[in-house]
N, C-alpha and C. Protein backbone atom coordinates (compact mmCIF):
# COMPACT_ATOMS: atom_id res chain seq x y z
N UNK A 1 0.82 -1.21 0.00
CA UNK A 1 0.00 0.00 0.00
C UNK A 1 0.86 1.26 0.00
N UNK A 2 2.34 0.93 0.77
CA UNK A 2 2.89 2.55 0.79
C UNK A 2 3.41 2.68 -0.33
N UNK A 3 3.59 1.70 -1.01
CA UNK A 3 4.70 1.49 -2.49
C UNK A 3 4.18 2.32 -3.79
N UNK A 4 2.43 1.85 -3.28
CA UNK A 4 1.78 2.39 -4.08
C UNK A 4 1.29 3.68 -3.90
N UNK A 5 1.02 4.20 -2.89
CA UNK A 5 1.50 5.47 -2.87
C UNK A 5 2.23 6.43 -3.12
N UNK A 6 3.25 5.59 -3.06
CA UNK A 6 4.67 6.53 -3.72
C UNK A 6 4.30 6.41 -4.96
N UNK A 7 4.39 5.75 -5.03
CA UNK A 7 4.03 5.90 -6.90
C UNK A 7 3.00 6.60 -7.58
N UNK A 8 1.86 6.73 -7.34
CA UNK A 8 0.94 7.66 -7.01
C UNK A 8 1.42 9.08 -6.85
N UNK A 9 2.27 9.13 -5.99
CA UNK A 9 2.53 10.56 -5.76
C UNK A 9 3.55 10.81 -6.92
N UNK A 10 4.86 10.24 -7.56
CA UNK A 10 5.48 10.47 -8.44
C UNK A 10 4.52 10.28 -9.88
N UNK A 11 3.51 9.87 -9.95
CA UNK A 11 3.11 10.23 -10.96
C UNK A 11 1.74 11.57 -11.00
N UNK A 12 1.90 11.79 -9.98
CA UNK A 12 0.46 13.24 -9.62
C UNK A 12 1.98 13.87 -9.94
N UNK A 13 3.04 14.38 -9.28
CA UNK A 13 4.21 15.38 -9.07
C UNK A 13 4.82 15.42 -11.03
N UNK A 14 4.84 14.13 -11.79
CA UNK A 14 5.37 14.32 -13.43
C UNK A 14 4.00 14.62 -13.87
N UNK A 15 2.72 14.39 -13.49
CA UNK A 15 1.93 15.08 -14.54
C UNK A 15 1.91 16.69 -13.92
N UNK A 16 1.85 17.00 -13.00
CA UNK A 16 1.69 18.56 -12.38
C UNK A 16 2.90 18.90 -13.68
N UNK A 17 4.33 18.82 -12.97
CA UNK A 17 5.48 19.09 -14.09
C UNK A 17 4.94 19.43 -15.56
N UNK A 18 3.98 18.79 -15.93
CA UNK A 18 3.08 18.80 -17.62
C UNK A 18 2.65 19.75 -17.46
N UNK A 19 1.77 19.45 -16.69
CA UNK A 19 0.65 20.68 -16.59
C UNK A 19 1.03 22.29 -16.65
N UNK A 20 2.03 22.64 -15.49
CA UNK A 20 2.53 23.71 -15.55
C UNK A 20 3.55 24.58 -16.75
N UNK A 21 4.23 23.79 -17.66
CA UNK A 21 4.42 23.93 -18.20
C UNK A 21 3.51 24.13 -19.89
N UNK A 22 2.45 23.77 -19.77
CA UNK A 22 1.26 23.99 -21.20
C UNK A 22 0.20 25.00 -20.66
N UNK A 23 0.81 25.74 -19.20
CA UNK A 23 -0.34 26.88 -18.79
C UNK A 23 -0.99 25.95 -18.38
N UNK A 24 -1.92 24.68 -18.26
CA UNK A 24 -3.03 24.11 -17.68
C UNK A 24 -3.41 24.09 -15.73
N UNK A 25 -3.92 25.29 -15.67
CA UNK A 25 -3.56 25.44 -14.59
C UNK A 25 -4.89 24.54 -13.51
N UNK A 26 -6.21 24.88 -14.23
CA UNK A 26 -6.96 23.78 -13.75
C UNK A 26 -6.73 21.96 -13.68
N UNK A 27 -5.93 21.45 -14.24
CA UNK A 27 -5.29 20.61 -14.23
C UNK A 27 -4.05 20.54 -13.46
N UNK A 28 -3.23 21.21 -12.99
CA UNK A 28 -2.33 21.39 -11.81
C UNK A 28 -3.12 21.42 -10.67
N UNK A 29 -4.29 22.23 -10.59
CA UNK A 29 -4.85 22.17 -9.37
C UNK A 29 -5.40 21.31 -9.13
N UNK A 30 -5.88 20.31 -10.16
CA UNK A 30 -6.77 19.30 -9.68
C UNK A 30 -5.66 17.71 -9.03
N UNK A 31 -4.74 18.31 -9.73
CA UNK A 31 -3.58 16.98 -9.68
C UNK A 31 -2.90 17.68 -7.82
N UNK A 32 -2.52 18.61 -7.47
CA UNK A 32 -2.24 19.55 -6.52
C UNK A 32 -3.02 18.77 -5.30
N UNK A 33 -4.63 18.50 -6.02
CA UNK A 33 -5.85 18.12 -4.72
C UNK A 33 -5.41 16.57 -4.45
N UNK A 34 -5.41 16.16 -5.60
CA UNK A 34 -5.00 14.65 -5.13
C UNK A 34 -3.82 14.74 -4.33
N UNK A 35 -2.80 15.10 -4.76
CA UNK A 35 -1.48 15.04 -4.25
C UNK A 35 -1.72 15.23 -2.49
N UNK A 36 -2.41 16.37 -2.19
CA UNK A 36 -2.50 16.45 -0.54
C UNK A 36 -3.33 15.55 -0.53
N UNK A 37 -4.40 14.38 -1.03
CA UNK A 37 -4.49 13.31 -0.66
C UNK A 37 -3.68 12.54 -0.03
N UNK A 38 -2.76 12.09 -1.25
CA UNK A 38 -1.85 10.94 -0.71
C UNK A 38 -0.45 11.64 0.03
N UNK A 39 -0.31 12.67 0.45
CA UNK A 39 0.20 13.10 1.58
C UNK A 39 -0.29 12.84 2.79
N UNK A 40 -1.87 13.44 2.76
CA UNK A 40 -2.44 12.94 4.13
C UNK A 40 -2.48 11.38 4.21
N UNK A 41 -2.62 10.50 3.23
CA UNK A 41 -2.73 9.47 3.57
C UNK A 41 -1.66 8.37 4.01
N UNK A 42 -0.06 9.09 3.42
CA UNK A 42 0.88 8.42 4.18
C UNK A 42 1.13 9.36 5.69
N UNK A 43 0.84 10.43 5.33
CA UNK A 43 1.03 11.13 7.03
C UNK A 43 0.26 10.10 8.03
N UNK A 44 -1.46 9.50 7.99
CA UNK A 44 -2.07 9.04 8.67
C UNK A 44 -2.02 7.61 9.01
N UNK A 45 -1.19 6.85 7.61
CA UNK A 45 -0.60 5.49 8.15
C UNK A 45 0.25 5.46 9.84
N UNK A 46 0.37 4.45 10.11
CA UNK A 46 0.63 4.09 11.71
C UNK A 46 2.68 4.35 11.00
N UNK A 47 2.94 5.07 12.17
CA UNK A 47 4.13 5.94 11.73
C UNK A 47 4.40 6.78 11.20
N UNK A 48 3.97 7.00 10.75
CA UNK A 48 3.55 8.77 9.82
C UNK A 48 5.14 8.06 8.34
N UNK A 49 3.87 7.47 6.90
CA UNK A 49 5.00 6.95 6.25
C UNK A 49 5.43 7.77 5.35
N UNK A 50 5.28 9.48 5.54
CA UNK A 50 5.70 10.26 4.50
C UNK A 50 7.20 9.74 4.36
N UNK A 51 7.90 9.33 5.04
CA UNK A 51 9.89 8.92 5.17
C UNK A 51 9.34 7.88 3.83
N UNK A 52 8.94 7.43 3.21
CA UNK A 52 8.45 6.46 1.97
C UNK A 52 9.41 7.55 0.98
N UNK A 53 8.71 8.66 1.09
CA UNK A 53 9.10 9.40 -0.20
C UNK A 53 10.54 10.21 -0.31
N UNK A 54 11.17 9.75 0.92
CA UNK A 54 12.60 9.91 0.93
C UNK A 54 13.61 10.04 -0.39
N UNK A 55 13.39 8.95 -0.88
CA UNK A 55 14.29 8.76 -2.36
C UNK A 55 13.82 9.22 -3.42
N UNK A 56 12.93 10.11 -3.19
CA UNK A 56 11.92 10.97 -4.79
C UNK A 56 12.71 12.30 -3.95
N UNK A 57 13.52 12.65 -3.57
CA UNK A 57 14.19 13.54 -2.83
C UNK A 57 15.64 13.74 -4.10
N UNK A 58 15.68 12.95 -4.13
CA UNK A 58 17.40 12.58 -5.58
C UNK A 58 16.58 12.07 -6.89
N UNK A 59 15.22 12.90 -6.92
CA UNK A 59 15.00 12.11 -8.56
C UNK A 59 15.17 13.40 -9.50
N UNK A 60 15.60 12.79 -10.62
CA UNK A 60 16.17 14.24 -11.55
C UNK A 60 15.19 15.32 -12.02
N UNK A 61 13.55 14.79 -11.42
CA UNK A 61 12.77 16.06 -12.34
C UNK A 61 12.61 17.17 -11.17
N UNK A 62 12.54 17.88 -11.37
CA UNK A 62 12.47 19.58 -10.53
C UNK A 62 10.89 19.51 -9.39
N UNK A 63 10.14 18.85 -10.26
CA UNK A 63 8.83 19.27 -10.04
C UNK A 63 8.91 18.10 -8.80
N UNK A 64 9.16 16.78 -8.78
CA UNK A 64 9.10 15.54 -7.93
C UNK A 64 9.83 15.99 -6.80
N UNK A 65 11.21 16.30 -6.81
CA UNK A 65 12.03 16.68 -5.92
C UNK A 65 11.43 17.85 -4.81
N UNK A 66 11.19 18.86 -5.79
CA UNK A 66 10.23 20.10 -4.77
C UNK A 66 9.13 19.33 -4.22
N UNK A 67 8.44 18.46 -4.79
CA UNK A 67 7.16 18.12 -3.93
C UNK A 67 7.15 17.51 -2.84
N UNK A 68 8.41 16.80 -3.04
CA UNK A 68 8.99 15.56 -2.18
C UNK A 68 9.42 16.27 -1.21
N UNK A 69 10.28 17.70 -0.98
CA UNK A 69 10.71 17.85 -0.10
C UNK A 69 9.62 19.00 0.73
N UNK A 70 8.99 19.58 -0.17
CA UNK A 70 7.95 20.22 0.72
C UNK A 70 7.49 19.54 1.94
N UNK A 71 7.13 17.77 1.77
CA UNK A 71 5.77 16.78 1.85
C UNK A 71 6.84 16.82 3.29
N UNK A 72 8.58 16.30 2.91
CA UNK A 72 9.51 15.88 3.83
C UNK A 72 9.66 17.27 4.73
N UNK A 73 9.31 18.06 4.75
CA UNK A 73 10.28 19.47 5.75
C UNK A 73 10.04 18.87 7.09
N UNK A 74 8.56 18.63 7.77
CA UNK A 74 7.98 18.31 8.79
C UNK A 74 8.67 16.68 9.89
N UNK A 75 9.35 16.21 9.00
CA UNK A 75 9.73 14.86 9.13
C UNK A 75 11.29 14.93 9.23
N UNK A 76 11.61 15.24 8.10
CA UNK A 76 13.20 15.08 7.36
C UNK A 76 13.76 16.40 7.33
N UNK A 77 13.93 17.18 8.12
CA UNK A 77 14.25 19.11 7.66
C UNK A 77 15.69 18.84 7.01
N UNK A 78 16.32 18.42 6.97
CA UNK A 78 17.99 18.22 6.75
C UNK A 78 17.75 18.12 5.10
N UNK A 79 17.47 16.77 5.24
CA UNK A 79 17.39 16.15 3.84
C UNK A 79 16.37 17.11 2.60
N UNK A 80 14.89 17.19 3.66
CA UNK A 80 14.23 17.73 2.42
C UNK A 80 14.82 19.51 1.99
N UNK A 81 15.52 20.16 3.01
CA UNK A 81 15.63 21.42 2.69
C UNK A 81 17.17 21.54 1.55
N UNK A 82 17.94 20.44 1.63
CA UNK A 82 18.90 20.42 0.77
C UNK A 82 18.37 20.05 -0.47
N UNK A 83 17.52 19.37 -0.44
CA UNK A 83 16.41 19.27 -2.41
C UNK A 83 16.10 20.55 -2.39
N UNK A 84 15.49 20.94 -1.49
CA UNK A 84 15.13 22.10 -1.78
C UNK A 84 15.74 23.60 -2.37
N UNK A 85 17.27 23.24 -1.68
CA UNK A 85 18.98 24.34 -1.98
C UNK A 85 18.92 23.24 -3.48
N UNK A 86 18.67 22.75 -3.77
CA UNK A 86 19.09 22.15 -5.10
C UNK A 86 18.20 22.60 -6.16
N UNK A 87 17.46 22.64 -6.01
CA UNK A 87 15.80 23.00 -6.91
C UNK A 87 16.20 24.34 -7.26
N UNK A 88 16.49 25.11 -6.25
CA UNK A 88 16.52 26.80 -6.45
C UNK A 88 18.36 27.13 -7.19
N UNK A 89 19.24 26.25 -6.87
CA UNK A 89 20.22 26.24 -7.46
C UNK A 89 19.86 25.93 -8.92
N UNK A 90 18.84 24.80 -9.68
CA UNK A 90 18.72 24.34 -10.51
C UNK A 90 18.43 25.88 -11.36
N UNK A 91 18.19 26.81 -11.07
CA UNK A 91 17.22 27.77 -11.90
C UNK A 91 15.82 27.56 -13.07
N UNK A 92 15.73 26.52 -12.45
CA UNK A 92 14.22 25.96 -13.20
C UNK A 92 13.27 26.25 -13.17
N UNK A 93 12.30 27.28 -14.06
CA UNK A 93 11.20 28.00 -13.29
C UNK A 93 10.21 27.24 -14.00
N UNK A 94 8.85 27.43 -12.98
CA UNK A 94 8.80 28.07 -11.81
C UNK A 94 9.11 27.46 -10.42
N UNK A 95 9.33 26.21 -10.77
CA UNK A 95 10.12 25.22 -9.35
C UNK A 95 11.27 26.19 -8.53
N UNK A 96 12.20 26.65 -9.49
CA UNK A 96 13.57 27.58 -8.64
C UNK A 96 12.82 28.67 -7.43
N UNK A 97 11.88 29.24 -8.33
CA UNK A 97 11.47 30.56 -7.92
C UNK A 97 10.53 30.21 -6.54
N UNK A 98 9.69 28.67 -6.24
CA UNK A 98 8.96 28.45 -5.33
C UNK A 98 9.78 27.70 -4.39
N UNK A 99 10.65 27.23 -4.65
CA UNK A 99 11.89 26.71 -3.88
C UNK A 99 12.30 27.66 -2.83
N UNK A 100 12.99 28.83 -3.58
CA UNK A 100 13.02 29.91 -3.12
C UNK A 100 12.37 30.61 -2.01
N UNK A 101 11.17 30.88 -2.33
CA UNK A 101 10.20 31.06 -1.56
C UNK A 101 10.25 30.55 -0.03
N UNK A 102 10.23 28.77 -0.51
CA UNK A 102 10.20 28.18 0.75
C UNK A 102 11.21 28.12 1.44
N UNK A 103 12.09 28.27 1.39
CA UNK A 103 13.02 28.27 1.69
C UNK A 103 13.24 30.10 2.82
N UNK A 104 13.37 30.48 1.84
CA UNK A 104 12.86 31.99 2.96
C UNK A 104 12.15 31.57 4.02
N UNK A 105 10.86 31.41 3.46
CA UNK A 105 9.72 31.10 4.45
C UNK A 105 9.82 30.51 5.49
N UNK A 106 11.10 29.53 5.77
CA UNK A 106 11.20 28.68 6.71
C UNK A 106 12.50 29.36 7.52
N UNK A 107 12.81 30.30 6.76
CA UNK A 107 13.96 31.07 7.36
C UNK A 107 13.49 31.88 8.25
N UNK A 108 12.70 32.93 7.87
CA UNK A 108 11.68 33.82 8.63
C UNK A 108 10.39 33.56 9.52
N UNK A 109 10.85 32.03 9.73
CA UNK A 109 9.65 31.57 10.31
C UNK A 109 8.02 31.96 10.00
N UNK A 110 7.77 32.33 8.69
CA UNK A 110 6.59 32.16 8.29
C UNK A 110 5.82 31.24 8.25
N UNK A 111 6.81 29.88 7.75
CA UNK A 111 6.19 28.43 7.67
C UNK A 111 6.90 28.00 8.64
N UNK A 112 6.18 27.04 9.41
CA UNK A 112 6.58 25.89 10.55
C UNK A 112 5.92 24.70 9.88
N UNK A 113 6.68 23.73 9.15
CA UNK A 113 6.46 22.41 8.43
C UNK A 113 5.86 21.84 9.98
N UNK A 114 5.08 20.70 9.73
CA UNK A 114 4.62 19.72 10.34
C UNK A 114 4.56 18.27 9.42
């Protein structure tokens, strides 16, 4: 079940990647809704199994990596915030530029991951 989740989530995170790139933005959002699905749903497994999506942390697309480490800040801060110094190093927009963002954000204590 978590396997398949992950997988699930790497394929909601490469179609978003589509999406954003052809302007389809109702289609990012709808892929966006699922996605905090199967976030909440490995958060609510017994152990909290977001650590599943650990290794979508080193996968080469921009869009997987940012999602992955957003999902990870709350769990993994080390690991997911260095995808995250990687994403914004990548200059890949608009992934660099929201990388960015978060990254501040967690600097200035705006965001407190859980």
């Amino acid at each position: 079940m978590i396997e398949n989740l992950v997988k699930q989530f790497l394929s909601v995170a490469l179609a978003q990647y589509d999406a954003i790139y052809v302007l389809d933005n109702r289609k990012y959002n709808r892929l966006y809704a699922r996605m905090q699905k199967i976030r909440n749903e490995l958060k609510n497994k017994d152990g909290d199994q977001r650590r599943a999506l650990l290794p979508l942390l080193s996968h080469p697309n921009v869009q997987v990596k940012q999602m992955a480490a957003n999902t990870l800040l709350g769990i993994a801060p080390i690991p997911a915030r260095r995808a995250l110094e990687e994403v914004k190093a990548s200059g890949i927009q608009p992934q660099s530029g929201d990388a960015w963002g978060m990254i501040d954000a967690l600097d200035d204590g705006s965001f407190i991951p859980n």
